[in-house]
N, C-alpha and C. Protein backbone atom coordinates (compact mmCIF):
# COMPACT_ATOMS: atom_id res chain seq x y z
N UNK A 1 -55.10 -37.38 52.77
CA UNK A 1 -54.43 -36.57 51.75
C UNK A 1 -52.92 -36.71 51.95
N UNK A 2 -52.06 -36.80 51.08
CA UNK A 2 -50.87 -37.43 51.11
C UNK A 2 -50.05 -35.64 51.00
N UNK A 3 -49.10 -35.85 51.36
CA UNK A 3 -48.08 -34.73 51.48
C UNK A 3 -47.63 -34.23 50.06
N UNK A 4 -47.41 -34.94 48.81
CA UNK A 4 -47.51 -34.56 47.77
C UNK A 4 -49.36 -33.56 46.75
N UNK A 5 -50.09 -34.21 47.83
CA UNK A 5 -51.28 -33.52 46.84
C UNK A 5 -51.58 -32.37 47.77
N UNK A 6 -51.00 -31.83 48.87
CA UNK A 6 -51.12 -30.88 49.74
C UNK A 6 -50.34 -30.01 48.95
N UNK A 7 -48.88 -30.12 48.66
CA UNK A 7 -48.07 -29.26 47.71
C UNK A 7 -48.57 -28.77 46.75
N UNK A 8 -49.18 -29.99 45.95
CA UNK A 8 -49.46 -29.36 44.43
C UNK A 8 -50.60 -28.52 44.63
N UNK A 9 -52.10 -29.08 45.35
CA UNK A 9 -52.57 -27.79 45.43
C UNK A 9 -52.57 -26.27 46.28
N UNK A 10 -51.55 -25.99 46.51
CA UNK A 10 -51.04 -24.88 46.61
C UNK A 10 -51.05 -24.40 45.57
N UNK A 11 -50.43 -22.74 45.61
CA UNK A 11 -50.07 -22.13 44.28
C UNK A 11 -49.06 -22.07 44.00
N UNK A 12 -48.18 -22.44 42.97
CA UNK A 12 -46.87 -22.46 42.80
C UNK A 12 -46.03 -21.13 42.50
N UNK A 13 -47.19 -20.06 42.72
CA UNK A 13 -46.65 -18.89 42.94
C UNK A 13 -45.95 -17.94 44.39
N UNK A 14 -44.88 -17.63 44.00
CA UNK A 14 -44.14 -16.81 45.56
C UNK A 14 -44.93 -15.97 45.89
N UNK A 15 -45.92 -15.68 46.88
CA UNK A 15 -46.30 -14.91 47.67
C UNK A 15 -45.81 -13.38 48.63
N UNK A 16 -45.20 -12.50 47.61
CA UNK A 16 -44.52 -11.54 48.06
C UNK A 16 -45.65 -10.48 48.57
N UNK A 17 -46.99 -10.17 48.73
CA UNK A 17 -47.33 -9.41 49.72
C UNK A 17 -48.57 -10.06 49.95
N UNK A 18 -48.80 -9.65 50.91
CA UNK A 18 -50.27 -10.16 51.69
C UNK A 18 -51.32 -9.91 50.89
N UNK A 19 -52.31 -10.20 51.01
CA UNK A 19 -54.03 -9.91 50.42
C UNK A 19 -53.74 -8.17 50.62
N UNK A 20 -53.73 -7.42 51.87
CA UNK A 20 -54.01 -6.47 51.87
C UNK A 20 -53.22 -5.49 51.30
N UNK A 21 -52.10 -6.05 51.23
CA UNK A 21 -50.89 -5.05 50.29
C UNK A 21 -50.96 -5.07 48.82
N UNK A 22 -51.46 -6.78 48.50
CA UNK A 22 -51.88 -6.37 46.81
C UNK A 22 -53.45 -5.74 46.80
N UNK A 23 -54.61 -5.84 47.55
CA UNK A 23 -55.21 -5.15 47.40
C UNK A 23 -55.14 -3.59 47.13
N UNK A 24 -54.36 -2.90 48.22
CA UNK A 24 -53.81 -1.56 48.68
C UNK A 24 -53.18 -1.13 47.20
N UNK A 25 -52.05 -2.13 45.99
CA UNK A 25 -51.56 -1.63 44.87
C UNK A 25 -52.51 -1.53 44.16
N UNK A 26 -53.04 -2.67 44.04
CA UNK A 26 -53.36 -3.39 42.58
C UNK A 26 -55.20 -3.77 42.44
N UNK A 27 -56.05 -2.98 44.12
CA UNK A 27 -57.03 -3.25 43.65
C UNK A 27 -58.01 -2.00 42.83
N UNK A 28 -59.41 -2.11 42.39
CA UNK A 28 -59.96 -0.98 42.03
C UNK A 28 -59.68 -0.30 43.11
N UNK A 29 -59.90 1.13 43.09
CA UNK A 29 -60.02 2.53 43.60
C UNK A 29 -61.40 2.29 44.75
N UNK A 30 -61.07 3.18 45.89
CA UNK A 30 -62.38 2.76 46.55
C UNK A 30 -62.60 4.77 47.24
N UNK A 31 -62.63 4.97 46.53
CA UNK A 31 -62.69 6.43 46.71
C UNK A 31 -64.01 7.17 47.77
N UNK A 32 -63.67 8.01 48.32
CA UNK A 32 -64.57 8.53 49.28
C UNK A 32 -64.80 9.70 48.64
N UNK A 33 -66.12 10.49 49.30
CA UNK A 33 -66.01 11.45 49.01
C UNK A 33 -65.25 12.88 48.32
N UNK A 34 -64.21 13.27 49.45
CA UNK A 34 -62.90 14.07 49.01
C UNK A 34 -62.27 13.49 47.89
N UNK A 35 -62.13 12.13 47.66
CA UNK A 35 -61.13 11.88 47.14
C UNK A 35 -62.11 11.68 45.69
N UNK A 36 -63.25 11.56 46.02
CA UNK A 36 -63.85 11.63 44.38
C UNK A 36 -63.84 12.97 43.28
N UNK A 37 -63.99 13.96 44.47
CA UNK A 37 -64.15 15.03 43.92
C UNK A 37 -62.63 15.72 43.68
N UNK A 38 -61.65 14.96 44.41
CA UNK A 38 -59.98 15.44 43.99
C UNK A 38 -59.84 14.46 42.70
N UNK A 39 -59.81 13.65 42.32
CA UNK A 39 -59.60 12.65 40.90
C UNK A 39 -60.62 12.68 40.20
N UNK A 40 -61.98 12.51 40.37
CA UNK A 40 -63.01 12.89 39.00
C UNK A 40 -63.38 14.35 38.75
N UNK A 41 -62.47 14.69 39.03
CA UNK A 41 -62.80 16.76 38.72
C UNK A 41 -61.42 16.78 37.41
N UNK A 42 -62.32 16.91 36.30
CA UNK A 42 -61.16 16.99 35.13
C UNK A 42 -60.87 18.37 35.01
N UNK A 43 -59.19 18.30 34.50
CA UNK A 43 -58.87 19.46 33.65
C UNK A 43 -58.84 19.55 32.52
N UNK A 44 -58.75 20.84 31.45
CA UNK A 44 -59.17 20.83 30.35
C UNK A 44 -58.80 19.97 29.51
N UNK A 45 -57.43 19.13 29.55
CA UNK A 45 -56.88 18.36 28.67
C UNK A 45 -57.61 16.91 28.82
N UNK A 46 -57.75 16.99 30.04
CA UNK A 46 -58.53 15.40 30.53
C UNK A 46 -59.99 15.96 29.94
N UNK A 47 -60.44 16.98 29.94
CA UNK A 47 -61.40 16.97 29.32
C UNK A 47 -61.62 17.04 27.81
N UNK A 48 -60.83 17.38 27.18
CA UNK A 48 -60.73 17.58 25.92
C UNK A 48 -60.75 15.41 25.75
N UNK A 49 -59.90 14.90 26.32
CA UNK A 49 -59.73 13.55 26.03
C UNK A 49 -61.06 12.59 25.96
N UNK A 50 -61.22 13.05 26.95
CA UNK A 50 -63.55 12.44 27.20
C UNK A 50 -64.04 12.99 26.20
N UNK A 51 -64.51 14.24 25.66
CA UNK A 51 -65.25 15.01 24.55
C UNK A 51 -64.75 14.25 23.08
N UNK A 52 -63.35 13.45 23.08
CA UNK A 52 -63.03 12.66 21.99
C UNK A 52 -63.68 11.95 21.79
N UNK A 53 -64.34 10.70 23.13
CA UNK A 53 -64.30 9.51 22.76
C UNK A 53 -66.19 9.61 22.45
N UNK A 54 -66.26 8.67 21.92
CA UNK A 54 -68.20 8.45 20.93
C UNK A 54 -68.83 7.88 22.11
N UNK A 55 -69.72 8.35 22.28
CA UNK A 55 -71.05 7.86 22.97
C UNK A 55 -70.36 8.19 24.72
N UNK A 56 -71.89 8.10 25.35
CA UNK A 56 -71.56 8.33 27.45
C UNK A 56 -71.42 7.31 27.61
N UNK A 57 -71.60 6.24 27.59
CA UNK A 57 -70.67 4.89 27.32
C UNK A 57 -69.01 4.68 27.55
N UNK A 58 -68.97 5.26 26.73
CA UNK A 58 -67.04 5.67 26.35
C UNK A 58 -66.85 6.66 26.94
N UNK A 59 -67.65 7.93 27.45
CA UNK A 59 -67.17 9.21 27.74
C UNK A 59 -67.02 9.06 29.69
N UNK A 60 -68.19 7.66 29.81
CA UNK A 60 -67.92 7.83 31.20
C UNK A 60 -66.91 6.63 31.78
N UNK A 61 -66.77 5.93 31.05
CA UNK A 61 -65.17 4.67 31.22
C UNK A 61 -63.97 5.63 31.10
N UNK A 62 -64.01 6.69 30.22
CA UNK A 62 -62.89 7.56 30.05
C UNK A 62 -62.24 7.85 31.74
N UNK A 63 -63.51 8.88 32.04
CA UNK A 63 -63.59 9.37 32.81
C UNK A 63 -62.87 8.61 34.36
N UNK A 64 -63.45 7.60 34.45
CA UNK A 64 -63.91 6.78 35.55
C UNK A 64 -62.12 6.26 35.42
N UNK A 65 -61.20 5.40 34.30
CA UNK A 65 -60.60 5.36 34.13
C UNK A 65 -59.38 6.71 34.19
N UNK A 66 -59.60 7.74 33.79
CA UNK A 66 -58.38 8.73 33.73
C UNK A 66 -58.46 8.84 35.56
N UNK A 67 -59.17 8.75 36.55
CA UNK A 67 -59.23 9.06 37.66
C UNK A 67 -58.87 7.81 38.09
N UNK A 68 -59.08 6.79 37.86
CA UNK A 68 -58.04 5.72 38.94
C UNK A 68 -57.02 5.52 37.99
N UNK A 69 -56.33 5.83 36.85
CA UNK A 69 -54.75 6.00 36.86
C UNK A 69 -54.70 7.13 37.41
N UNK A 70 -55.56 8.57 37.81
CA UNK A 70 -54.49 8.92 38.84
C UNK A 70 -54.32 8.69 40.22
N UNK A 71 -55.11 7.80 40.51
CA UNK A 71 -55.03 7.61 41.86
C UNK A 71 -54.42 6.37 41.99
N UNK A 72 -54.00 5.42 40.80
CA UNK A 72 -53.16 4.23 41.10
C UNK A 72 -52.29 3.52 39.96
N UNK A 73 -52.32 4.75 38.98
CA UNK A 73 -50.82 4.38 37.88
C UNK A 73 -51.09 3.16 37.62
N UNK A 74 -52.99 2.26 37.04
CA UNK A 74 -52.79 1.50 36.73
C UNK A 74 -54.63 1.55 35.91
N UNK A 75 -54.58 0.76 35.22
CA UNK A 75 -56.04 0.67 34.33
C UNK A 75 -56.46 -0.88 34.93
N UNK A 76 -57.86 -0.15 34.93
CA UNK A 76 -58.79 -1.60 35.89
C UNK A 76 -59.94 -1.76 34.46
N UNK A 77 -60.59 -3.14 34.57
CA UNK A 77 -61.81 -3.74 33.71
C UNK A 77 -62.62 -3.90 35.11
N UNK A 78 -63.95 -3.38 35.25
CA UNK A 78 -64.89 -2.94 35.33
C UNK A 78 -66.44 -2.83 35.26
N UNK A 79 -67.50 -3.05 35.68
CA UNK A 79 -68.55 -3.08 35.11
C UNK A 79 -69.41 -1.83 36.18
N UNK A 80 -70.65 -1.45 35.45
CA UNK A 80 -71.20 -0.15 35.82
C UNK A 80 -71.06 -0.45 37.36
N UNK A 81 -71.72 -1.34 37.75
CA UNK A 81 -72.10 -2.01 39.12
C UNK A 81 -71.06 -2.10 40.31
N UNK A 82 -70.06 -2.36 39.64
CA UNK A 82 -68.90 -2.24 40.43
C UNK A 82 -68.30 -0.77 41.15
N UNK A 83 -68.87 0.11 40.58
CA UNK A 83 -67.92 1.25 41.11
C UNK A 83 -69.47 2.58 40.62
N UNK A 84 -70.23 2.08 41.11
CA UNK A 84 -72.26 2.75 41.13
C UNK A 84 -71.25 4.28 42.02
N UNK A 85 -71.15 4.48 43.12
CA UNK A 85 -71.13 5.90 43.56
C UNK A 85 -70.29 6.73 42.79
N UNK A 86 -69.12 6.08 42.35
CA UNK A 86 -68.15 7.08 41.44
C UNK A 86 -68.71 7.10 39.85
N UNK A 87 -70.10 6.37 39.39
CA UNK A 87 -70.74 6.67 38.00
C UNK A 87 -71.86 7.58 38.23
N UNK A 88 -72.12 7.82 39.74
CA UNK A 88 -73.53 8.64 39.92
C UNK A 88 -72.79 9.98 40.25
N UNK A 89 -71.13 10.34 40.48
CA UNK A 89 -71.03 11.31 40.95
C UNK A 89 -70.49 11.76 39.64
N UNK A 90 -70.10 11.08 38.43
CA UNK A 90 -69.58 11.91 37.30
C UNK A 90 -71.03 11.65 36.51
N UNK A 91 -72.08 10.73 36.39
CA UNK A 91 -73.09 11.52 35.83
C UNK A 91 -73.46 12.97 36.08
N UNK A 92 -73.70 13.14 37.33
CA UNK A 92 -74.17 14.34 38.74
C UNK A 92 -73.39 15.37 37.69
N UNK A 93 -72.15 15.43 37.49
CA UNK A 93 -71.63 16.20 37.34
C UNK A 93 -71.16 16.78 36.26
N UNK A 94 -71.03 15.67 35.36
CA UNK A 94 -70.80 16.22 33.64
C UNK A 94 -72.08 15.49 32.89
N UNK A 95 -73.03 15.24 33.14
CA UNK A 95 -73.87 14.85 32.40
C UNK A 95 -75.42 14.68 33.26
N UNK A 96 -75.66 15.75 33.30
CA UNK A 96 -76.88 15.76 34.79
C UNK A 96 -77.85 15.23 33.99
N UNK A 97 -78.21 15.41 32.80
CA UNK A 97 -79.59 15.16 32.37
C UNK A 97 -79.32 13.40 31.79
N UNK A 98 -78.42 12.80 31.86
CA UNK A 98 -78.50 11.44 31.09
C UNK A 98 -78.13 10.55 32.71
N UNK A 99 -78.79 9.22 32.38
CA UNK A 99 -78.49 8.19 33.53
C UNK A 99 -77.94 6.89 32.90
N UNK A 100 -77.34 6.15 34.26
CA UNK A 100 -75.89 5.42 33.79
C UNK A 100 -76.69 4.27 32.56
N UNK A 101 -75.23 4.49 31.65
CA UNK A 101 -75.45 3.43 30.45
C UNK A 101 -75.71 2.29 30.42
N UNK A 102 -76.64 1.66 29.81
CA UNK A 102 -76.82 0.25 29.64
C UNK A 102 -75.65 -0.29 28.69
N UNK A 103 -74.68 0.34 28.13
CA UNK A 103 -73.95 -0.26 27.11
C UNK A 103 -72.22 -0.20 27.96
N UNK A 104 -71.72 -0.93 27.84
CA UNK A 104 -70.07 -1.15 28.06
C UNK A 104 -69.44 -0.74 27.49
N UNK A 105 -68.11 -0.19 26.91
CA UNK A 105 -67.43 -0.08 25.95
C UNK A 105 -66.83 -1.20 25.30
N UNK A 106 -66.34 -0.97 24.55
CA UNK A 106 -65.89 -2.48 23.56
C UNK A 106 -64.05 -2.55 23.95
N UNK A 107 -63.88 -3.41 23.93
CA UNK A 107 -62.07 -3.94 24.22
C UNK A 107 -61.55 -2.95 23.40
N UNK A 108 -61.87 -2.75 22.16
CA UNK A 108 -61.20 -1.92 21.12
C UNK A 108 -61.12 -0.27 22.08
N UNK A 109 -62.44 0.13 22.64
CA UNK A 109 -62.79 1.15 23.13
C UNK A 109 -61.63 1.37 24.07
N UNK A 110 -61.58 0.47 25.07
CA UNK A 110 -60.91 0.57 26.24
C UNK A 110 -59.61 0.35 26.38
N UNK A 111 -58.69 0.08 24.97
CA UNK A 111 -57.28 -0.19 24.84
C UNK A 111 -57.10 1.23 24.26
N UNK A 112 -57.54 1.99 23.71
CA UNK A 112 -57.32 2.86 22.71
C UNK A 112 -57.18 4.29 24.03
N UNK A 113 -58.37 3.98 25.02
CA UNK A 113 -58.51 5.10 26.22
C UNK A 113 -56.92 4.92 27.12
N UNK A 114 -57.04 3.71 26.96
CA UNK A 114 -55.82 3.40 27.81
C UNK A 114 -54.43 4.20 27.29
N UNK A 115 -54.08 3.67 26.14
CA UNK A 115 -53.04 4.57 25.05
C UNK A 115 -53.25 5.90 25.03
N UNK A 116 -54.34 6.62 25.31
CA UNK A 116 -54.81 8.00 25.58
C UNK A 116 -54.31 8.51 26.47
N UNK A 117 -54.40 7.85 27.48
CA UNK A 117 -54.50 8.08 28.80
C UNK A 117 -52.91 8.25 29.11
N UNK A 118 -52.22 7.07 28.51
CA UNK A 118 -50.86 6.89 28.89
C UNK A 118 -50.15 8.13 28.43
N UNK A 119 -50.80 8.67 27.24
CA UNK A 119 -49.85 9.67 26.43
C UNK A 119 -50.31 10.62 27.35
N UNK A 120 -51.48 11.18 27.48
CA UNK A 120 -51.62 12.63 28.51
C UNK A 120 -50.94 12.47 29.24
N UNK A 121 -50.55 11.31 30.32
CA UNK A 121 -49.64 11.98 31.37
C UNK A 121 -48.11 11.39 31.44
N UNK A 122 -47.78 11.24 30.26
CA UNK A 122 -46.12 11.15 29.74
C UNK A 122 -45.57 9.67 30.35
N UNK A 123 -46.75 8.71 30.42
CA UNK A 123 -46.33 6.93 30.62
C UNK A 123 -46.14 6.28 29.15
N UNK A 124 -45.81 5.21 29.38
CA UNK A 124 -45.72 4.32 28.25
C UNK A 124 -46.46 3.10 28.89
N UNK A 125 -47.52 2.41 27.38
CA UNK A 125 -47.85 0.97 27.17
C UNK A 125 -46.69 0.00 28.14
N UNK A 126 -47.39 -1.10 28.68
CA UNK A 126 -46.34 -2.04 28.53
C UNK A 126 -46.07 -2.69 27.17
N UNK A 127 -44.75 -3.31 28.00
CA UNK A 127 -44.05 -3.70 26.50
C UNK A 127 -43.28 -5.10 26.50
N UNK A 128 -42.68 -5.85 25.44
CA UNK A 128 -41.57 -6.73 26.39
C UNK A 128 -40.36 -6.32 26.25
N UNK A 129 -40.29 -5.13 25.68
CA UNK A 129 -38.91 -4.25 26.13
C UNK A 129 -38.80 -3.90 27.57
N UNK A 130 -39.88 -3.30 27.81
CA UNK A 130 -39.77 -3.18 29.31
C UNK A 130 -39.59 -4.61 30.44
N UNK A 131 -40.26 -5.78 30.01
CA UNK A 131 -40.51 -6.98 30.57
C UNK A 131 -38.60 -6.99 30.20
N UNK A 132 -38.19 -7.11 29.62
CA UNK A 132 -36.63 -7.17 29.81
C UNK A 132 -35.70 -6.36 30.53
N UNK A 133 -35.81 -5.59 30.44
CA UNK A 133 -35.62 -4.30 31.51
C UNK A 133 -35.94 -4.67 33.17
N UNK A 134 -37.26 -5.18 32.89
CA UNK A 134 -37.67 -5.17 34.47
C UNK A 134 -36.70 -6.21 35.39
N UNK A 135 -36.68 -7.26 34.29
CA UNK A 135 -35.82 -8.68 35.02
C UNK A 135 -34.43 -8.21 35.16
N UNK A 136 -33.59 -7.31 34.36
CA UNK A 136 -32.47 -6.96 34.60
C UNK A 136 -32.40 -6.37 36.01
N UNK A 137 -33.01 -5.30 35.76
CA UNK A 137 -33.42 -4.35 37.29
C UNK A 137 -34.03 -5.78 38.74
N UNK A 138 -34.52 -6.16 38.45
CA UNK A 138 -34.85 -7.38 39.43
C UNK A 138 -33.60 -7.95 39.71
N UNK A 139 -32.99 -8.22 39.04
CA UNK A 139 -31.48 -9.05 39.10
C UNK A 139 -30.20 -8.31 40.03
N UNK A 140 -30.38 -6.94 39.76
CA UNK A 140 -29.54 -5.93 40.01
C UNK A 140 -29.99 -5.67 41.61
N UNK A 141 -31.10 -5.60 41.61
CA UNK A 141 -31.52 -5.45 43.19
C UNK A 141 -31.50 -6.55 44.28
N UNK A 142 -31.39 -7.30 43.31
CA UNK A 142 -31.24 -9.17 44.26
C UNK A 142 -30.04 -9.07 44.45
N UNK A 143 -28.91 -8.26 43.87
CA UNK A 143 -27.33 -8.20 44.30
C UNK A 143 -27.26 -7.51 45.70
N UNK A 144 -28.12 -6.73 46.13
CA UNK A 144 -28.47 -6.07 47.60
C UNK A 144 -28.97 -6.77 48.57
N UNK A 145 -30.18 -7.31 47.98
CA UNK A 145 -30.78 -8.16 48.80
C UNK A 145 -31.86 -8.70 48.26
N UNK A 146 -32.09 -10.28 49.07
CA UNK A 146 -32.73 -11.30 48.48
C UNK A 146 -33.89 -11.14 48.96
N UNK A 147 -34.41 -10.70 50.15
CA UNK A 147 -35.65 -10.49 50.36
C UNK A 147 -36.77 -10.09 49.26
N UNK A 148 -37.67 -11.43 49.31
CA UNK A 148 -38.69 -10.72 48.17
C UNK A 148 -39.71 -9.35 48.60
N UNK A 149 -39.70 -8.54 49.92
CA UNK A 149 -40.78 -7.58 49.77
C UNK A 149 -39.47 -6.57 49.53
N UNK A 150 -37.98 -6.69 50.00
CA UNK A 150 -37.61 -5.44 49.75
C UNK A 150 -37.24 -5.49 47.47
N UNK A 151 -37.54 -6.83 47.09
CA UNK A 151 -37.22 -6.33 45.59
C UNK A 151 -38.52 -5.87 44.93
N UNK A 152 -39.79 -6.31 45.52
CA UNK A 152 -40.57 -6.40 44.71
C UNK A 152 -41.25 -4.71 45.04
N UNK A 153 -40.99 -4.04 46.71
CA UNK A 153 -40.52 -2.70 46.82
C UNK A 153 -39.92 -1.53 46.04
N UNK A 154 -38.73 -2.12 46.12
CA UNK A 154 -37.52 -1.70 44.95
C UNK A 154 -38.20 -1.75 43.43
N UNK A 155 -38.72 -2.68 43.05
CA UNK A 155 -39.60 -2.79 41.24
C UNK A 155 -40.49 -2.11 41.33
N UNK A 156 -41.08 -1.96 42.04
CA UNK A 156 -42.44 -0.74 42.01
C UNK A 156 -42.01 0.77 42.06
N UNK A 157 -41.15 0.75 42.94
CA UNK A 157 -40.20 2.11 42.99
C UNK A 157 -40.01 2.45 41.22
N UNK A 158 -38.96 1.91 40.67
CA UNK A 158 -38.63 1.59 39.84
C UNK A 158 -39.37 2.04 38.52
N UNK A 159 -40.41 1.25 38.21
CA UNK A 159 -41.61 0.88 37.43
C UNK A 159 -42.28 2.61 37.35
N UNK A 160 -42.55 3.21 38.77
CA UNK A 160 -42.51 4.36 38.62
C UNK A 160 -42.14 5.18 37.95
N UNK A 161 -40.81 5.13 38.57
CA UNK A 161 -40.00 6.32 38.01
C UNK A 161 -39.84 5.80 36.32
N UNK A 162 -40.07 5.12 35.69
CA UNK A 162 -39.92 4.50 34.35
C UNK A 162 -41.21 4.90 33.53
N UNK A 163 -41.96 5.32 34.11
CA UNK A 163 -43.26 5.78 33.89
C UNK A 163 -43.80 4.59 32.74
């Protein structure tokens, strides 16, 4: 293997945190016990938002969804199988007599929860207003320092507070 086909297959992407640090942001929710019953325990408004959407289908993606944006200020895609203890503990609990859905929600379903979701707790959609914004702010923090974990630190900070 020649030194050029070693390069290319690499990823030509910068590697600013480890497996376990983008896991830790950016993976599904892996919730325990306590922590199921602190994020899938709705309040009335989060509940009023589930009682909107058509079918346990939609009412339990709501659900399952409004609890890992709050536990990670971010919307995950999903299948029943993937996340079985946190669908048996909000069946258990808002829907004792029905068992988990054979049906998915539809893309349409799950962009619309998302926009729901964003408005209950005072975020905004992305945008490429924001995608312009962000690179400015990226730019501005590279005037401090070049290190990519302290900018990409600094953008998450950021991104936050920008809701």
């Amino acid at each position: 293997m020649t030194t050029q086909t070693k390069i290319s297959s690499k990823s030509e992407r910068l590697a600013v945190l480890n497996n376990a640090e983008q896991e830790a942001l950016y993976g599904l929710p892996d919730f325990d016990d306590t922590q199921r019953l602190e994020f899938l325990t709705l309040d009335e408004h989060e509940l009023a938002l589930v009682n909107s959407r058509k079918g346990l289908h939609a009412q339990l993606f709501c659900i399952l969804q409004i609890a890992y944006f709050k536990g990670k200020h971010l919307f995950f895609r999903f299948s029943w199988d993937d996340v079985l203890d946190d669908c048996h503990f909000v069946l258990s609990r808002y829907f004792p007599v029905n068992s988990l859905p054979k049906k998915a929600p539809s893309k349409y379903e799950r962009y619309a929860q998302r926009e729901k979701i964003c408005a209950l707790y005072g975020y905004q959609p992305w945008s490429s207003s924001l995608s312009s914004q962000l690179e400015l702010q990226a730019a501005h923090i590279a005037r401090r320092d070049v290190t990519p974990n302290f900018i990409a630190t600094e953008l998450i900070i950021w991104l936050n507070d920008q809701k």
